[in-house]
PDB file of N, CA and C in Angstrom:
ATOM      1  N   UNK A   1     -15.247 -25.485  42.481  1.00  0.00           N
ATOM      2  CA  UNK A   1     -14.028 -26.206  42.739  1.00  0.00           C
ATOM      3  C   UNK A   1     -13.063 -25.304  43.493  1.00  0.00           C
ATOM      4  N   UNK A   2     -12.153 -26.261  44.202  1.00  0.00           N
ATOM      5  CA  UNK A   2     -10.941 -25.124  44.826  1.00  0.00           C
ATOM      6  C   UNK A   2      -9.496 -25.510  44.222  1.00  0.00           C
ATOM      7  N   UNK A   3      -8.705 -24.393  44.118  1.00  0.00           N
ATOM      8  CA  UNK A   3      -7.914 -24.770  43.412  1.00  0.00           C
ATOM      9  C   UNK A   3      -6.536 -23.623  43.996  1.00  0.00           C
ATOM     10  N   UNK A   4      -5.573 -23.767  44.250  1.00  0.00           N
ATOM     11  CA  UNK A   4      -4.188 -23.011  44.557  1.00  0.00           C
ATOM     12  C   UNK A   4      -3.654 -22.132  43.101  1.00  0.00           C
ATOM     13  N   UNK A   5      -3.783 -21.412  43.290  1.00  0.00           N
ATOM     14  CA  UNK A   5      -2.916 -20.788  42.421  1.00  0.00           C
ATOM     15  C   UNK A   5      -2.424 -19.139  43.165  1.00  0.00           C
ATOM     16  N   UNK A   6      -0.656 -18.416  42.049  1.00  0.00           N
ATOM     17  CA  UNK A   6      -0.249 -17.465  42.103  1.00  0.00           C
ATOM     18  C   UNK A   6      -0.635 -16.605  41.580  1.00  0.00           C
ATOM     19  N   UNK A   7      -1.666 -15.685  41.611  1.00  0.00           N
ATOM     20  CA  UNK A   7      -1.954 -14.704  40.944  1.00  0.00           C
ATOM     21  C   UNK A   7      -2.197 -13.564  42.405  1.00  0.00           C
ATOM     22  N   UNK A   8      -1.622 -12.243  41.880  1.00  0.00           N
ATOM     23  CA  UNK A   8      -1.576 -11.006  42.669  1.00  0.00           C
ATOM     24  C   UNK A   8      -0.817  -9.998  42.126  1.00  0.00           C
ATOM     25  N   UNK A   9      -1.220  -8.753  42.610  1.00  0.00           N
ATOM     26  CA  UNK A   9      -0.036  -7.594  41.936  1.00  0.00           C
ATOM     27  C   UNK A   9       0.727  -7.497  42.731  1.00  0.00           C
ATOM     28  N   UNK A  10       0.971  -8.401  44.135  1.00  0.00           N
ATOM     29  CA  UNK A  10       1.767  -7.971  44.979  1.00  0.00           C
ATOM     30  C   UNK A  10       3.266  -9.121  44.900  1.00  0.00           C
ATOM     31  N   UNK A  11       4.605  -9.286  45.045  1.00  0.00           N
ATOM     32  CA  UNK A  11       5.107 -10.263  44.462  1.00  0.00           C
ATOM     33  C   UNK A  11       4.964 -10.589  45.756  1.00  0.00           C
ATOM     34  N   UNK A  12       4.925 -10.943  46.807  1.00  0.00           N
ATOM     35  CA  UNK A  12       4.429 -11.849  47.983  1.00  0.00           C
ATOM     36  C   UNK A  12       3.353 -12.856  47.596  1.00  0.00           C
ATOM     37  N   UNK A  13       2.304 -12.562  47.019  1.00  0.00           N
ATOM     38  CA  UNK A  13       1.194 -12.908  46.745  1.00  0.00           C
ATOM     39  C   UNK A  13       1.631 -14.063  45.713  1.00  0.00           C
ATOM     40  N   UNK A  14       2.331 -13.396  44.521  1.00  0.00           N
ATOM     41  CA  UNK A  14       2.726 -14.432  43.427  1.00  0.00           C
ATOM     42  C   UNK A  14       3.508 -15.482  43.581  1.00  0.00           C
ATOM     43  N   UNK A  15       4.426 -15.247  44.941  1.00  0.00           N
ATOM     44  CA  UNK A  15       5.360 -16.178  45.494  1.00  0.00           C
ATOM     45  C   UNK A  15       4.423 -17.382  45.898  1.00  0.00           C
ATOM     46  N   UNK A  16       3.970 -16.589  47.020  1.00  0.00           N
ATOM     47  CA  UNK A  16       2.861 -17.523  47.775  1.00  0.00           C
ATOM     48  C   UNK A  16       2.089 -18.381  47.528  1.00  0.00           C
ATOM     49  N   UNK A  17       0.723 -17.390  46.823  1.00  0.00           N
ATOM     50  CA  UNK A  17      -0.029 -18.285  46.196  1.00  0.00           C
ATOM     51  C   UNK A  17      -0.968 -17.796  46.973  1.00  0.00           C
ATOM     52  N   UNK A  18      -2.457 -18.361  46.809  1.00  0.00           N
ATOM     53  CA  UNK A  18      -3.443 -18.297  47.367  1.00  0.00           C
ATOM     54  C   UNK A  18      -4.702 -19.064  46.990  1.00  0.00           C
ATOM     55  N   UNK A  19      -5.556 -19.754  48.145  1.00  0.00           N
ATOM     56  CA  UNK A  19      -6.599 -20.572  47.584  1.00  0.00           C
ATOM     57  C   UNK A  19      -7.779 -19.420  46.664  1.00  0.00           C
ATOM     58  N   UNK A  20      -7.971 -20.183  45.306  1.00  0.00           N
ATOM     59  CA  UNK A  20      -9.084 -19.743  44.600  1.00  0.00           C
ATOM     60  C   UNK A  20     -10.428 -20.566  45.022  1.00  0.00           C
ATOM     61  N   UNK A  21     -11.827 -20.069  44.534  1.00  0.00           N
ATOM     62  CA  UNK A  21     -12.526 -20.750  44.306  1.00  0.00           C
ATOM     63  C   UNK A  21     -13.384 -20.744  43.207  1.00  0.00           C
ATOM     64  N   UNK A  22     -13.553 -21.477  42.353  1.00  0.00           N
ATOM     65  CA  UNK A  22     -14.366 -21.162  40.696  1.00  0.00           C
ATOM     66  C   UNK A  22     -15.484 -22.137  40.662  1.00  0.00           C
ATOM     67  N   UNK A  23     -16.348 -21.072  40.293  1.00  0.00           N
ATOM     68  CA  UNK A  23     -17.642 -21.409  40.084  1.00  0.00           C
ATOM     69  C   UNK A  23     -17.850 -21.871  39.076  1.00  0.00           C
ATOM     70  N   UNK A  24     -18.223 -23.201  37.561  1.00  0.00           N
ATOM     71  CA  UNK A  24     -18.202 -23.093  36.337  1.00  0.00           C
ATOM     72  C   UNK A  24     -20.112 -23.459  36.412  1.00  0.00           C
ATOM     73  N   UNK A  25     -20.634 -22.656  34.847  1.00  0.00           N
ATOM     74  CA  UNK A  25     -21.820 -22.714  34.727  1.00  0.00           C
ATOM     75  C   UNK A  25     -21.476 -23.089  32.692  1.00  0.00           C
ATOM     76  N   UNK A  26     -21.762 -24.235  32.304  1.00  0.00           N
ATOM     77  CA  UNK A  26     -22.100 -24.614  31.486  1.00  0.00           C
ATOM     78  C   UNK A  26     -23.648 -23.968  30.762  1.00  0.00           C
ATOM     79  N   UNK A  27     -23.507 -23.717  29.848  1.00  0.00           N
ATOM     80  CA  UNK A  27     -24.951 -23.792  28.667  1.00  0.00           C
ATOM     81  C   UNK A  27     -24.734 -24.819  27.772  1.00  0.00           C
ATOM     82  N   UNK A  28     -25.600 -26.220  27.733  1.00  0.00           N
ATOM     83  CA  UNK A  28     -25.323 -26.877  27.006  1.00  0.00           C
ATOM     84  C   UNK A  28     -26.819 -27.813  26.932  1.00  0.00           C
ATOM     85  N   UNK A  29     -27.161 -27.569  25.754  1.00  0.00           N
ATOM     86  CA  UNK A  29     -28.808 -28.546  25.876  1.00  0.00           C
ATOM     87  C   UNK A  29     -29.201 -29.627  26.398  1.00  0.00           C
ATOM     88  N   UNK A  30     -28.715 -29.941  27.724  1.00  0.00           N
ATOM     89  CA  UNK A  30     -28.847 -31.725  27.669  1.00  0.00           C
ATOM     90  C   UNK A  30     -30.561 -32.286  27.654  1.00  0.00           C
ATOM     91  N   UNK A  31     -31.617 -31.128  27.796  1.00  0.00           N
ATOM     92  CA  UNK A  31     -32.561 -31.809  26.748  1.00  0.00           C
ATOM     93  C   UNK A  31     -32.871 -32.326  25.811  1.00  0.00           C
ATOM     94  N   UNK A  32     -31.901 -31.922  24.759  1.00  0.00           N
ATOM     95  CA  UNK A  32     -31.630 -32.205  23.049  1.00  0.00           C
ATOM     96  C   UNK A  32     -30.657 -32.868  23.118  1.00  0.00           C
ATOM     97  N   UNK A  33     -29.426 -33.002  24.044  1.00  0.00           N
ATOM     98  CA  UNK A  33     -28.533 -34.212  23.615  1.00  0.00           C
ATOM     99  C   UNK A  33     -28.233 -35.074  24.095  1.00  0.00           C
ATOM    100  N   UNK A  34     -28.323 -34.801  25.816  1.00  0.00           N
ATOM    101  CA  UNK A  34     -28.746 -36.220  26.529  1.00  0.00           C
ATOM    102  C   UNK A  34     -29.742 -37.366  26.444  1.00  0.00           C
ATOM    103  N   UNK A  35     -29.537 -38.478  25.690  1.00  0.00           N
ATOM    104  CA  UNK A  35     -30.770 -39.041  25.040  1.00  0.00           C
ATOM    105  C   UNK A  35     -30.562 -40.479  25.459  1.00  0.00           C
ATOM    106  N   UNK A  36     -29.319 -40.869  26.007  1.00  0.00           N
ATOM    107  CA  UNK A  36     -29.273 -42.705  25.743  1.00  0.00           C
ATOM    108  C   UNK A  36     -27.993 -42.598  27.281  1.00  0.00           C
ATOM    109  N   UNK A  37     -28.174 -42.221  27.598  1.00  0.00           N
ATOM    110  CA  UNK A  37     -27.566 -42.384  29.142  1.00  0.00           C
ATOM    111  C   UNK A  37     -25.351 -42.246  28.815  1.00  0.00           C
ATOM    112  N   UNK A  38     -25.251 -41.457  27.890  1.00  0.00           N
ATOM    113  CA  UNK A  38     -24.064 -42.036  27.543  1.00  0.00           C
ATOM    114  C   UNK A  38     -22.720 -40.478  27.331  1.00  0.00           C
ATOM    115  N   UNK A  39     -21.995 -40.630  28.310  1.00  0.00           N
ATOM    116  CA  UNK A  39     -20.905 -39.559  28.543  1.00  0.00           C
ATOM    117  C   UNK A  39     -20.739 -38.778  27.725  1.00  0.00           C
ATOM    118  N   UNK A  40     -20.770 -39.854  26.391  1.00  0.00           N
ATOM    119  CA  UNK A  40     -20.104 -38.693  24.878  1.00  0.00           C
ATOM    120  C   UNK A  40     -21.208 -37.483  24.549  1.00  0.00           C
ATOM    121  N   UNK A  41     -22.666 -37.988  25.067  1.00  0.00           N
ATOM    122  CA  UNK A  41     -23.814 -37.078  24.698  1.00  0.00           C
ATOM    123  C   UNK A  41     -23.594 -35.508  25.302  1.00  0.00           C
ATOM    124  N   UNK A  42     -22.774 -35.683  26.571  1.00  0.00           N
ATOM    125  CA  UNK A  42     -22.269 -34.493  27.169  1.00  0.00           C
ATOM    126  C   UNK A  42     -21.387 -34.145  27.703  1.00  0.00           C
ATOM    127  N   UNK A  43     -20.927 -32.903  28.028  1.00  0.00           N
ATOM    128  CA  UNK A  43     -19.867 -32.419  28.522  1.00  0.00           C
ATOM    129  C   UNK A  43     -19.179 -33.556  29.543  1.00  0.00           C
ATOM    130  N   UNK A  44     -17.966 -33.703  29.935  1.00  0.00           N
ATOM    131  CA  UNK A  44     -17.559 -34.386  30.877  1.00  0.00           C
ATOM    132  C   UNK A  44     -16.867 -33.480  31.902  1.00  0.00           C
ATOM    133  N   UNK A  45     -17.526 -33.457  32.825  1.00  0.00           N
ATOM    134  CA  UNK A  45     -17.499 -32.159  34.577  1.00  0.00           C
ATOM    135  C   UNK A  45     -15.875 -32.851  34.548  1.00  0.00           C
ATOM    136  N   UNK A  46     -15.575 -33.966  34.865  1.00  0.00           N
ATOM    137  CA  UNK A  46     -13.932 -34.398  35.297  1.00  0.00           C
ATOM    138  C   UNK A  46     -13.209 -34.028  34.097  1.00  0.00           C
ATOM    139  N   UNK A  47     -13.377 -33.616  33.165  1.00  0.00           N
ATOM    140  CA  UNK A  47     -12.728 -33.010  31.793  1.00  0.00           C
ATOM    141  C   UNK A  47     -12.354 -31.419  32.099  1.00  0.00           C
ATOM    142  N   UNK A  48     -13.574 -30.828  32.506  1.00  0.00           N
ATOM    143  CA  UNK A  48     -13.553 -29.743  32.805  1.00  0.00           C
ATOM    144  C   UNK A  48     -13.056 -29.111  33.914  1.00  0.00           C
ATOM    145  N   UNK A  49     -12.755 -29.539  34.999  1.00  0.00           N
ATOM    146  CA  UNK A  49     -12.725 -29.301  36.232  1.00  0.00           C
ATOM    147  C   UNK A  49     -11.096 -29.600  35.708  1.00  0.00           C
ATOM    148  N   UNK A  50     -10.264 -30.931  35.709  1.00  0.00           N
ATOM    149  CA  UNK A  50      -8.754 -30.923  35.170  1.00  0.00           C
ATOM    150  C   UNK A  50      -8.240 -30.039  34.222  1.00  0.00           C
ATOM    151  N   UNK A  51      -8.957 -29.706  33.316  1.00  0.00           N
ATOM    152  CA  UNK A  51      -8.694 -27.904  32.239  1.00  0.00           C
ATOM    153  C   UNK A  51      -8.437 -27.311  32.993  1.00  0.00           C
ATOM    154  N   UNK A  52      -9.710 -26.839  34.044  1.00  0.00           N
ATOM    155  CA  UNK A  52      -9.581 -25.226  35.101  1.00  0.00           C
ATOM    156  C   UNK A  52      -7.713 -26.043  35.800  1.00  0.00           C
ATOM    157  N   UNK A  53      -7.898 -26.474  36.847  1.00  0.00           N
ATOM    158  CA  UNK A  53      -7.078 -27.076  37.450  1.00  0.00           C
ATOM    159  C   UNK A  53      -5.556 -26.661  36.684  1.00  0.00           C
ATOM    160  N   UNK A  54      -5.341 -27.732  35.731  1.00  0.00           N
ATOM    161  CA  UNK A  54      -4.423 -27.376  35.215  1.00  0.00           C
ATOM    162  C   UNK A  54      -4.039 -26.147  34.585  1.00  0.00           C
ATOM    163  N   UNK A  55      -5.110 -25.331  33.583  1.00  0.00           N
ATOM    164  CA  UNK A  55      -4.694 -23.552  33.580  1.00  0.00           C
ATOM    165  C   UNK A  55      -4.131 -23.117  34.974  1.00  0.00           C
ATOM    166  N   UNK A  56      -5.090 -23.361  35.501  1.00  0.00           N
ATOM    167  CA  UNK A  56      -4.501 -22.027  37.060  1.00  0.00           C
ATOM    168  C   UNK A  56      -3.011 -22.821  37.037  1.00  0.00           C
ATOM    169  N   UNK A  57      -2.875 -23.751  37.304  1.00  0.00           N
ATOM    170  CA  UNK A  57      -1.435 -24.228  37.686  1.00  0.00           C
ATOM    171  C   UNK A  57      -0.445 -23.569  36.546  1.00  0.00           C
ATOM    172  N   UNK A  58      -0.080 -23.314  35.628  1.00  0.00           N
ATOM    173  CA  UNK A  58      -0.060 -23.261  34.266  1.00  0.00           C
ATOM    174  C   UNK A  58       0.525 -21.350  34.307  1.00  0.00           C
ATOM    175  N   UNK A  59      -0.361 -20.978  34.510  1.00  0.00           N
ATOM    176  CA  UNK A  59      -0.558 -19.508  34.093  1.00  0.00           C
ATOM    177  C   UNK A  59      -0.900 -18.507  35.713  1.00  0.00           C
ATOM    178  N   UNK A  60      -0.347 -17.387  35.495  1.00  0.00           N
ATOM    179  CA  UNK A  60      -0.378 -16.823  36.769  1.00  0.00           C
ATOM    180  C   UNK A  60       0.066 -15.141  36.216  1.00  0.00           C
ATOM    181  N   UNK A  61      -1.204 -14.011  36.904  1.00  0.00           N
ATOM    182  CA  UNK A  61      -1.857 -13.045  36.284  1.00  0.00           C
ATOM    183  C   UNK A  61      -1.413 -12.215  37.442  1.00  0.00           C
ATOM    184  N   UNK A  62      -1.582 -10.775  37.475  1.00  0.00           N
ATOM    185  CA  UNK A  62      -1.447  -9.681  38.576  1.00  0.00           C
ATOM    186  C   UNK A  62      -2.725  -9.388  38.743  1.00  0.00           C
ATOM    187  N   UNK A  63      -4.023  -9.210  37.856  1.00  0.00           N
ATOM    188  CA  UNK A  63      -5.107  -9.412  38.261  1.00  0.00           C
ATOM    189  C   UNK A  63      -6.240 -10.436  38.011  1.00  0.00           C
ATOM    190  N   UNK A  64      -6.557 -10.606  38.860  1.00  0.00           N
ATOM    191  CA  UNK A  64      -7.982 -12.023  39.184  1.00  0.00           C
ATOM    192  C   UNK A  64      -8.780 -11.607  37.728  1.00  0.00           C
ATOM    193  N   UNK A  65      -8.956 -10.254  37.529  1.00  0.00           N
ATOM    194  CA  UNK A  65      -9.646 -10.113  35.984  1.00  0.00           C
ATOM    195  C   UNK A  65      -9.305 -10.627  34.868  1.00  0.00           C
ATOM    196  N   UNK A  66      -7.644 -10.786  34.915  1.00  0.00           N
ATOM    197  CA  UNK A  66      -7.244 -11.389  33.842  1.00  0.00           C
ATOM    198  C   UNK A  66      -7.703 -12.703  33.597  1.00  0.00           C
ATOM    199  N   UNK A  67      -7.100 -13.178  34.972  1.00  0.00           N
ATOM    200  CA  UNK A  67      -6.899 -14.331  35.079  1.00  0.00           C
ATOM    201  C   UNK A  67      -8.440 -15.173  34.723  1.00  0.00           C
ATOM    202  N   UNK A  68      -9.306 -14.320  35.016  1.00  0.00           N
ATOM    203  CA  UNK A  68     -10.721 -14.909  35.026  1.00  0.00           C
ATOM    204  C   UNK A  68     -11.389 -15.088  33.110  1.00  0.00           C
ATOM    205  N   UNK A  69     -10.682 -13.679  32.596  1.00  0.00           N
ATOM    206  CA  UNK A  69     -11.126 -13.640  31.321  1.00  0.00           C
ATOM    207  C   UNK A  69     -10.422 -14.618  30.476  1.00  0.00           C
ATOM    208  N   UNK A  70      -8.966 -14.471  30.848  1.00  0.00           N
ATOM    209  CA  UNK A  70      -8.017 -15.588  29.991  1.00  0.00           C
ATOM    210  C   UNK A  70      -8.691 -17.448  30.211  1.00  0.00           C
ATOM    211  N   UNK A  71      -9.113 -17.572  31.196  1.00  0.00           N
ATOM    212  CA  UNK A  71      -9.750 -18.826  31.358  1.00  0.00           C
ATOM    213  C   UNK A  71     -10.971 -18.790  30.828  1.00  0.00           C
ATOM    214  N   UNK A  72     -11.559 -17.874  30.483  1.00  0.00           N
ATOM    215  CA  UNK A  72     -13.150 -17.738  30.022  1.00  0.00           C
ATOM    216  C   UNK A  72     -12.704 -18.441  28.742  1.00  0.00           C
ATOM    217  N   UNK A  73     -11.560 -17.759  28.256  1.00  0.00           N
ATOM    218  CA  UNK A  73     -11.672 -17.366  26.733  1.00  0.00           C
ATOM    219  C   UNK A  73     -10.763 -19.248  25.971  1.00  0.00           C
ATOM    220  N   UNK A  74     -10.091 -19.692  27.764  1.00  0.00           N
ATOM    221  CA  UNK A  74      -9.662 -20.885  26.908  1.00  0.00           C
ATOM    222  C   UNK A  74     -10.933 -21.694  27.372  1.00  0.00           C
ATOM    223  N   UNK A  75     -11.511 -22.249  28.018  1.00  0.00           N
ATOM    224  CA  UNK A  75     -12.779 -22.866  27.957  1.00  0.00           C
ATOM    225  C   UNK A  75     -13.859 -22.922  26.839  1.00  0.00           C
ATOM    226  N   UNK A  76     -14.092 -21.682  26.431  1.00  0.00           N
ATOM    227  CA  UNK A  76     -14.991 -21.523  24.997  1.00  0.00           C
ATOM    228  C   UNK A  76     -14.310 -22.161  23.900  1.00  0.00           C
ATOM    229  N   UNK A  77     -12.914 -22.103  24.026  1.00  0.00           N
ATOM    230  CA  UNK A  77     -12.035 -22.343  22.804  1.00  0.00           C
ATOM    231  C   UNK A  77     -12.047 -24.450  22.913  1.00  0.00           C
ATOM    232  N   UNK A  78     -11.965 -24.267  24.359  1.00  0.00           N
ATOM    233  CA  UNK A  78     -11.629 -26.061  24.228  1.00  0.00           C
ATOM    234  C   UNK A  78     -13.118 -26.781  24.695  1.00  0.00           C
ATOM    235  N   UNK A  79     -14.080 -26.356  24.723  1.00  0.00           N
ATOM    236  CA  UNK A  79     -15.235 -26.502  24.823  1.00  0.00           C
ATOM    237  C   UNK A  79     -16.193 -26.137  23.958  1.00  0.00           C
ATOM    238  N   UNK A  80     -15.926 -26.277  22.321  1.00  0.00           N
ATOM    239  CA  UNK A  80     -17.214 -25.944  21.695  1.00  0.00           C
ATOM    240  C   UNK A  80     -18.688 -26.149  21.309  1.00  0.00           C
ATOM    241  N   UNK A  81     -18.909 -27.091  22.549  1.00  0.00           N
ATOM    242  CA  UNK A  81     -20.290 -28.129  22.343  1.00  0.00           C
ATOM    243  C   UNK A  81     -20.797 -26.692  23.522  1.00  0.00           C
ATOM    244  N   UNK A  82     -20.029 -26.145  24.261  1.00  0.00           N
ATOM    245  CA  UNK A  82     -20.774 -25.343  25.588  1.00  0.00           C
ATOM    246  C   UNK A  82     -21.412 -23.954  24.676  1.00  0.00           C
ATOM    247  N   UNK A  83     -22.573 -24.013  24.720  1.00  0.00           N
ATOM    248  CA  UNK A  83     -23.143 -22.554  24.135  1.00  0.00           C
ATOM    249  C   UNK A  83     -22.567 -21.203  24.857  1.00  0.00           C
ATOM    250  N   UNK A  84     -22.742 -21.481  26.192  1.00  0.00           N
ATOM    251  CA  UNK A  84     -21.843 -20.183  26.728  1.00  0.00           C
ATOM    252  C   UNK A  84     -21.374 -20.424  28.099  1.00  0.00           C
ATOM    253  N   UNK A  85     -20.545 -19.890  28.762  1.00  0.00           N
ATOM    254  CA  UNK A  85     -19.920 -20.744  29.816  1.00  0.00           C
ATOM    255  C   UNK A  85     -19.547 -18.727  30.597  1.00  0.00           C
ATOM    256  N   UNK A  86     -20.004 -19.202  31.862  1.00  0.00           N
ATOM    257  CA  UNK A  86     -19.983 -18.055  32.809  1.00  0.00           C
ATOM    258  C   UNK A  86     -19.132 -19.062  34.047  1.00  0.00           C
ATOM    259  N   UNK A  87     -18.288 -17.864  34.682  1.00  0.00           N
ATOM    260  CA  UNK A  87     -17.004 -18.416  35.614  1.00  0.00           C
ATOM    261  C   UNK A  87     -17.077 -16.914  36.942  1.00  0.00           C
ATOM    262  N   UNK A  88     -17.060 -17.828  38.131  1.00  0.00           N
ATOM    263  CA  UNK A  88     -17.333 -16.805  39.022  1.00  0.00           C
ATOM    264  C   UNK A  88     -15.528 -17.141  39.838  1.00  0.00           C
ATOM    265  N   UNK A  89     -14.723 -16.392  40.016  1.00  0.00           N
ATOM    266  CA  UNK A  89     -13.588 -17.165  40.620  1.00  0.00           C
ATOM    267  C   UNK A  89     -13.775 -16.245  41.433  1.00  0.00           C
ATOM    268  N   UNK A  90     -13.319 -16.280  43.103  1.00  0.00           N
ATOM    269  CA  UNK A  90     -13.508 -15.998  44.591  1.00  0.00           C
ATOM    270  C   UNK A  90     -11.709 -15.871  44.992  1.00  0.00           C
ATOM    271  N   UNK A  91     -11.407 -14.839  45.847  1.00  0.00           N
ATOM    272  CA  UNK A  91      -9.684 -15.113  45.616  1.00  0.00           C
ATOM    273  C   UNK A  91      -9.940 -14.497  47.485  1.00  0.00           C
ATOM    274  N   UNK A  92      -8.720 -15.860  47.793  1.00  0.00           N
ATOM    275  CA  UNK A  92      -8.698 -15.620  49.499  1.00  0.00           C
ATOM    276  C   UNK A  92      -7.504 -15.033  49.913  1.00  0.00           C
ATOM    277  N   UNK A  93      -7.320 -14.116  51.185  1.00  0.00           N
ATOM    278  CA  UNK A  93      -6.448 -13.969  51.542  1.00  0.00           C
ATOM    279  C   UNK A  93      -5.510 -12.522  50.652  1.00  0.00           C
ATOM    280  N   UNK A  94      -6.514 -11.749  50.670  1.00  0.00           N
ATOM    281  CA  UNK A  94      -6.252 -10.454  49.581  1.00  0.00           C
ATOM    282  C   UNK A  94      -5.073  -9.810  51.020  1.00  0.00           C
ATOM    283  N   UNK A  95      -4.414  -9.113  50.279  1.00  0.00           N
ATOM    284  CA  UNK A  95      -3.613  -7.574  51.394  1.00  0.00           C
ATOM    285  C   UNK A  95      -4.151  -6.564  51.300  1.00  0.00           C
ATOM    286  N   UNK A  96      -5.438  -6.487  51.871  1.00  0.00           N
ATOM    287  CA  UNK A  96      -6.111  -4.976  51.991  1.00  0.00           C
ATOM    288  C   UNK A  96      -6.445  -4.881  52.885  1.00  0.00           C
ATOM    289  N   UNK A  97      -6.592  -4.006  53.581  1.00  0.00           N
ATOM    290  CA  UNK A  97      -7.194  -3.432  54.908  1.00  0.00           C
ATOM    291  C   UNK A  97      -8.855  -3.708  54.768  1.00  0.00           C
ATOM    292  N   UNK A  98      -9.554  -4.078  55.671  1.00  0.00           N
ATOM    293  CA  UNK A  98     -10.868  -4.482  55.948  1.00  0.00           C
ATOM    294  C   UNK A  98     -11.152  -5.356  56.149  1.00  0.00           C
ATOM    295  N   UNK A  99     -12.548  -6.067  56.860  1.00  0.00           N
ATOM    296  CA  UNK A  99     -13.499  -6.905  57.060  1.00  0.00           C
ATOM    297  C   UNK A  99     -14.246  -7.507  55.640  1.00  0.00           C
ATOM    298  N   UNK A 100     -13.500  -8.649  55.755  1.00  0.00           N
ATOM    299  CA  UNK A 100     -13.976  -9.307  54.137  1.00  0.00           C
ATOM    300  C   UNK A 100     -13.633 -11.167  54.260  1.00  0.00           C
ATOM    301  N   UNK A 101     -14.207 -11.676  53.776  1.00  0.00           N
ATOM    302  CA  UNK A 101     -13.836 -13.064  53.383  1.00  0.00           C
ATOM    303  C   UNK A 101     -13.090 -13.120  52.115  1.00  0.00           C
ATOM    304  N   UNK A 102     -13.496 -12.630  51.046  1.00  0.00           N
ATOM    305  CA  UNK A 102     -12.977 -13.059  49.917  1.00  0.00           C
ATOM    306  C   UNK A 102     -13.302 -11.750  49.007  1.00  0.00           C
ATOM    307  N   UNK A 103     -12.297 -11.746  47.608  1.00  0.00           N
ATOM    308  CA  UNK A 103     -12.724 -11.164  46.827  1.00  0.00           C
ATOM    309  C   UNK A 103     -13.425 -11.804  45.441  1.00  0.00           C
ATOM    310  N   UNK A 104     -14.074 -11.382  44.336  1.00  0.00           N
ATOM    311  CA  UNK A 104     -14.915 -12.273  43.765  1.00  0.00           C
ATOM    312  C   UNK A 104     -14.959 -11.220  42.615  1.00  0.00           C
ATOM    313  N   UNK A 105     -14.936 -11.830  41.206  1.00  0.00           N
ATOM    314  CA  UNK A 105     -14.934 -11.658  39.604  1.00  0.00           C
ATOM    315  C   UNK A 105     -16.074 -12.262  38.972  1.00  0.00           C
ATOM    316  N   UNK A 106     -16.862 -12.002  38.128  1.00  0.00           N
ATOM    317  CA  UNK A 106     -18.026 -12.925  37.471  1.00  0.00           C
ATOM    318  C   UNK A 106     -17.477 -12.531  36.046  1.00  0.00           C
ATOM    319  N   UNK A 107     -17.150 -13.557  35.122  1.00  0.00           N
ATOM    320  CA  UNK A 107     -17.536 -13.167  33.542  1.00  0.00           C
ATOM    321  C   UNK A 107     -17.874 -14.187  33.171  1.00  0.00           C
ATOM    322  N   UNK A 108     -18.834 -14.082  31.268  1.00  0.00           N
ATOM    323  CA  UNK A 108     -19.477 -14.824  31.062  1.00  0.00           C
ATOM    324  C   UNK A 108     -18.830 -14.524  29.748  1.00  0.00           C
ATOM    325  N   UNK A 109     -19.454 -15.770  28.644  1.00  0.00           N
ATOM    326  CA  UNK A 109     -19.688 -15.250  26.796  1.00  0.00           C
ATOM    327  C   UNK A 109     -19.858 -16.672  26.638  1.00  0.00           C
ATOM    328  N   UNK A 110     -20.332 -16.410  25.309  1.00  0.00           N
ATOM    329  CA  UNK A 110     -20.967 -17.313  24.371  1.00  0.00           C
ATOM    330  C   UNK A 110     -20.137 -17.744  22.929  1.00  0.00           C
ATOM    331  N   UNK A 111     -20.588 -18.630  22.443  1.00  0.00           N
ATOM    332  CA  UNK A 111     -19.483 -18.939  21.549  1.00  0.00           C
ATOM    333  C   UNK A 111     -19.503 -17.990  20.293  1.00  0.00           C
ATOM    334  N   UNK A 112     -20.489 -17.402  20.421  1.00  0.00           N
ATOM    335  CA  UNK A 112     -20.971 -16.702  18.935  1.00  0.00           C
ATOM    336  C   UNK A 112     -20.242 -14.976  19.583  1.00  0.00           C
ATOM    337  N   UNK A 113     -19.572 -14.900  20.562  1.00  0.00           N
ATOM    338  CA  UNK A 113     -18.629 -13.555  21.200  1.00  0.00           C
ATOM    339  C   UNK A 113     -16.808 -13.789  20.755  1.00  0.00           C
ATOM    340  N   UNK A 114     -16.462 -14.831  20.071  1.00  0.00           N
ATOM    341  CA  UNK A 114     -14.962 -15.075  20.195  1.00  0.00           C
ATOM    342  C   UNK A 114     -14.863 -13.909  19.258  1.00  0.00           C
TER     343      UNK A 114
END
């Protein structure tokens, strides 16, 4: 998903803003619980995707690490059917000197890590 948010250590950056991009990876059996064609059996992606959405809008970090772990950690919390949920967020438009597209964070955990 893409999503706007202020996060940077620079206060230009926090003013500004900058496009994110987040990767979400669900663990969730839908062998074992998808069984009868029916939403409640699983996660709902438009549930999830308006969470991310609304955090980033919400909350705003000096580093993408934070920002990446603090969302890890509310997803596990408001998602307890997800066995473990890994988040890749991509941040555009950094102030550093070099040849780069983007910068990029991966964290993961499981529910049995809170």
């Amino acid at each position: 998903m893409v999503a706007y948010g202020h996060n940077g250590v620079y206060p230009e950056e926090r003013k500004l803003g900058q496009k994110l991009e987040i990767d979400v990876e669900l663990n969730y059996p839908i062998e074992q619980k998808v069984q009868h064609d029916e939403l409640d059996e699983t996660i709902s992606y438009a549930d999830v995707y308006h969470s991310i959405q609304q955090f980033i809008e919400q909350h705003s970090y000096k580093l993408i690490e934070s920002l990446a772990n603090h969302l890890l950690h509310y997803l596990l919390t408001s998602y307890r059917e997800a066995k473990g949920i890994k988040l890749r967020i991509r941040k555009y438009g950094v102030p550093m000197a070099g040849a780069y597209d983007n910068v990029e964070i991966e964290v993961g955990g499981k529910q049995d890590e809170e």
